[in-house]
C-alpha atoms as a PDB file:
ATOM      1  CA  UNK A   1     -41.719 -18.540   2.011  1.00  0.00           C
ATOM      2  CA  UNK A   2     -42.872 -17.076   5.456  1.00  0.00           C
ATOM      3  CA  UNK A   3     -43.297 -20.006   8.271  1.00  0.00           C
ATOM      4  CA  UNK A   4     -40.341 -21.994   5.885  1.00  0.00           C
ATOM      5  CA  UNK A   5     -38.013 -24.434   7.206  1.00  0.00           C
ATOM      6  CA  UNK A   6     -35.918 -23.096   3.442  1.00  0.00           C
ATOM      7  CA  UNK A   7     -33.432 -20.500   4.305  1.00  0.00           C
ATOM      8  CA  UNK A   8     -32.287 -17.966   0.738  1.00  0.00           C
ATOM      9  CA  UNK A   9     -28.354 -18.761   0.868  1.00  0.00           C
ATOM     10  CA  UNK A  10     -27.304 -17.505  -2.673  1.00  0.00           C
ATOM     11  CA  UNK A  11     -29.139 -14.703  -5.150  1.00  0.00           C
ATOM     12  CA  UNK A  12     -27.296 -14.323  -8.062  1.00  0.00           C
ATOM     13  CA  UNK A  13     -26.308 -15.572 -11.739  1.00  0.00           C
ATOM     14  CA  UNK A  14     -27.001 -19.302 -13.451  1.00  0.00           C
ATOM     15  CA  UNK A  15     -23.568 -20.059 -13.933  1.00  0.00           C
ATOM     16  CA  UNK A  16     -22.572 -19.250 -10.270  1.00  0.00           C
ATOM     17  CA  UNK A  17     -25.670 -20.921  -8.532  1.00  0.00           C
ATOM     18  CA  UNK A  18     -24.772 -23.803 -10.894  1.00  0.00           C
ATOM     19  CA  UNK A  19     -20.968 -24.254  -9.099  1.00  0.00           C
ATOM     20  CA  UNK A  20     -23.030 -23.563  -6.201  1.00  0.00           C
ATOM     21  CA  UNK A  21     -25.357 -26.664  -6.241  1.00  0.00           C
ATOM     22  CA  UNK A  22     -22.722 -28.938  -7.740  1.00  0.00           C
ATOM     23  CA  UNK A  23     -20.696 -28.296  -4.292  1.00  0.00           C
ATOM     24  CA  UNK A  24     -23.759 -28.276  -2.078  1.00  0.00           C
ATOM     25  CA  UNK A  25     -24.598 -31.735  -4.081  1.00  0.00           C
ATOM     26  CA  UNK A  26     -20.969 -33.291  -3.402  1.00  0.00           C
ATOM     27  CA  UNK A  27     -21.756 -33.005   0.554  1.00  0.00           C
ATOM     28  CA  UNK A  28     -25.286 -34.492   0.723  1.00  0.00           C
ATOM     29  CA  UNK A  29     -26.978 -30.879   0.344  1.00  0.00           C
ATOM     30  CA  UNK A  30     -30.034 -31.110  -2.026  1.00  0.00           C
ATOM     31  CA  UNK A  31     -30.858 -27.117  -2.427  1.00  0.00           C
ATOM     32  CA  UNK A  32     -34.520 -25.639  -3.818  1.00  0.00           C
ATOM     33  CA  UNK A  33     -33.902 -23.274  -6.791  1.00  0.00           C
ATOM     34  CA  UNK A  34     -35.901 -20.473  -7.573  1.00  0.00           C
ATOM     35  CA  UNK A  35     -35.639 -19.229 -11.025  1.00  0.00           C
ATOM     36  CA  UNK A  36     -38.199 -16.198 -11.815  1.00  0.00           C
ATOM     37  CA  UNK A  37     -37.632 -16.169 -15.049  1.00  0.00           C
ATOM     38  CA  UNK A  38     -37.753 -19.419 -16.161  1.00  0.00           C
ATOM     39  CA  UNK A  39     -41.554 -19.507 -14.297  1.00  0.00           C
ATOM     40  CA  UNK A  40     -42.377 -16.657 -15.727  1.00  0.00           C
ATOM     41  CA  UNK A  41     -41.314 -17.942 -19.442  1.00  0.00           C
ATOM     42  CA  UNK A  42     -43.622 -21.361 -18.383  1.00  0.00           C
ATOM     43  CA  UNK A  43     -46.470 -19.216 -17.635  1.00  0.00           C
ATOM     44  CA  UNK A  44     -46.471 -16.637 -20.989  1.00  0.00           C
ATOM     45  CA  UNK A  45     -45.128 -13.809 -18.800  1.00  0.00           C
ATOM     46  CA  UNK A  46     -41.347 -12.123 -18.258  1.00  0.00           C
ATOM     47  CA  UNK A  47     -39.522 -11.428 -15.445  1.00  0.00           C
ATOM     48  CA  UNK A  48     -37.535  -7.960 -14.246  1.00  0.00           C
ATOM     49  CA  UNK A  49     -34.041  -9.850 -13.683  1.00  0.00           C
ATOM     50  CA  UNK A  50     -33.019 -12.667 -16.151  1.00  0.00           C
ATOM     51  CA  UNK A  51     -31.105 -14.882 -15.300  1.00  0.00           C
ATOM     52  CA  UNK A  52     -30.962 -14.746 -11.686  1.00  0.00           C
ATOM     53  CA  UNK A  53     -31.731 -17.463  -9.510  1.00  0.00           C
ATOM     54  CA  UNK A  54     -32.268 -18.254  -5.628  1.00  0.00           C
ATOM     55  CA  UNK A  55     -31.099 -20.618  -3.915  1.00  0.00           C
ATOM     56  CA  UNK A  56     -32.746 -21.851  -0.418  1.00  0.00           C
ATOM     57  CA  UNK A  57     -31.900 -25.128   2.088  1.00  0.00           C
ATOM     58  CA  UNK A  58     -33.391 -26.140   4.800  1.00  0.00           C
ATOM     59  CA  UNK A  59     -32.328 -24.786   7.861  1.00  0.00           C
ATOM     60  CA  UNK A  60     -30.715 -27.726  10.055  1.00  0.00           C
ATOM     61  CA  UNK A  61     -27.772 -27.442   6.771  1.00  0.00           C
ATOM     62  CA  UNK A  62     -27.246 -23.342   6.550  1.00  0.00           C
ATOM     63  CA  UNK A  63     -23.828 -24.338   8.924  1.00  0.00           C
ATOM     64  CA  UNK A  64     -22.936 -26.613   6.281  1.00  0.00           C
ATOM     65  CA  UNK A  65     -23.822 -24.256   3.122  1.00  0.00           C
ATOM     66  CA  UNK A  66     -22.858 -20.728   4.033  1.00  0.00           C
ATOM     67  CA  UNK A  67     -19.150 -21.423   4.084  1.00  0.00           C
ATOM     68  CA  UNK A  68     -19.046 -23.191   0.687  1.00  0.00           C
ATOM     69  CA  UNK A  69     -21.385 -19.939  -0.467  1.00  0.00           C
ATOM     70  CA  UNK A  70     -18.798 -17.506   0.557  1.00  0.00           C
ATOM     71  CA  UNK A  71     -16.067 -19.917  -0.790  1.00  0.00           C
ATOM     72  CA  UNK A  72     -17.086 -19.659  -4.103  1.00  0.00           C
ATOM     73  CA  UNK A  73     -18.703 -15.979  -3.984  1.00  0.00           C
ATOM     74  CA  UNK A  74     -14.824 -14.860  -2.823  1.00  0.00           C
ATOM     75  CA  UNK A  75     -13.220 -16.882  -5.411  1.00  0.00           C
ATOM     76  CA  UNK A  76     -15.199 -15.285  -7.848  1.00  0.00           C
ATOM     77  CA  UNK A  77     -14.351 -11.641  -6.623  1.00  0.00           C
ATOM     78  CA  UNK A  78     -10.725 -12.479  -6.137  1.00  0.00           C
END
């Protein structure tokens, strides 16, 4: 995604990146998901990580996305 106007905010488990979008969602935020695995499954071939997913926005809403990001990512360690 060289030359992007996507940022990666997020690497990490379905269920997480799931919370993740539904917040992002609830303030206007319409993020790009990369899923590996799920390609690779479409295409006949596996991935090395299942179930982890990437999550990218574009770059005039990272100020608006990181904080809910490390919201949820403490929440989760806490």
């Amino acid at each position: 995604m060289s030359e992007s106007e996507y940022i990666k905010i997020y690497t990490g488990s379905f269920i997480i990146t799931n919370l993740i979008i539904t917040r992002l969602e609830e303030i206007g935020i319409s993020p790009v998901i990369k899923d590996e695995t799920e390609s690779g499954r479409l295409a006949g071939f596996g991935a090395s990580i299942p179930g982890s997913q990437e999550l990218y926005v574009r770059e005039d809403q990272l100020d608006r996305s990181v904080p809910i990001v490390e919201e949820i990512r403490s929440s989760m360690s806490a």
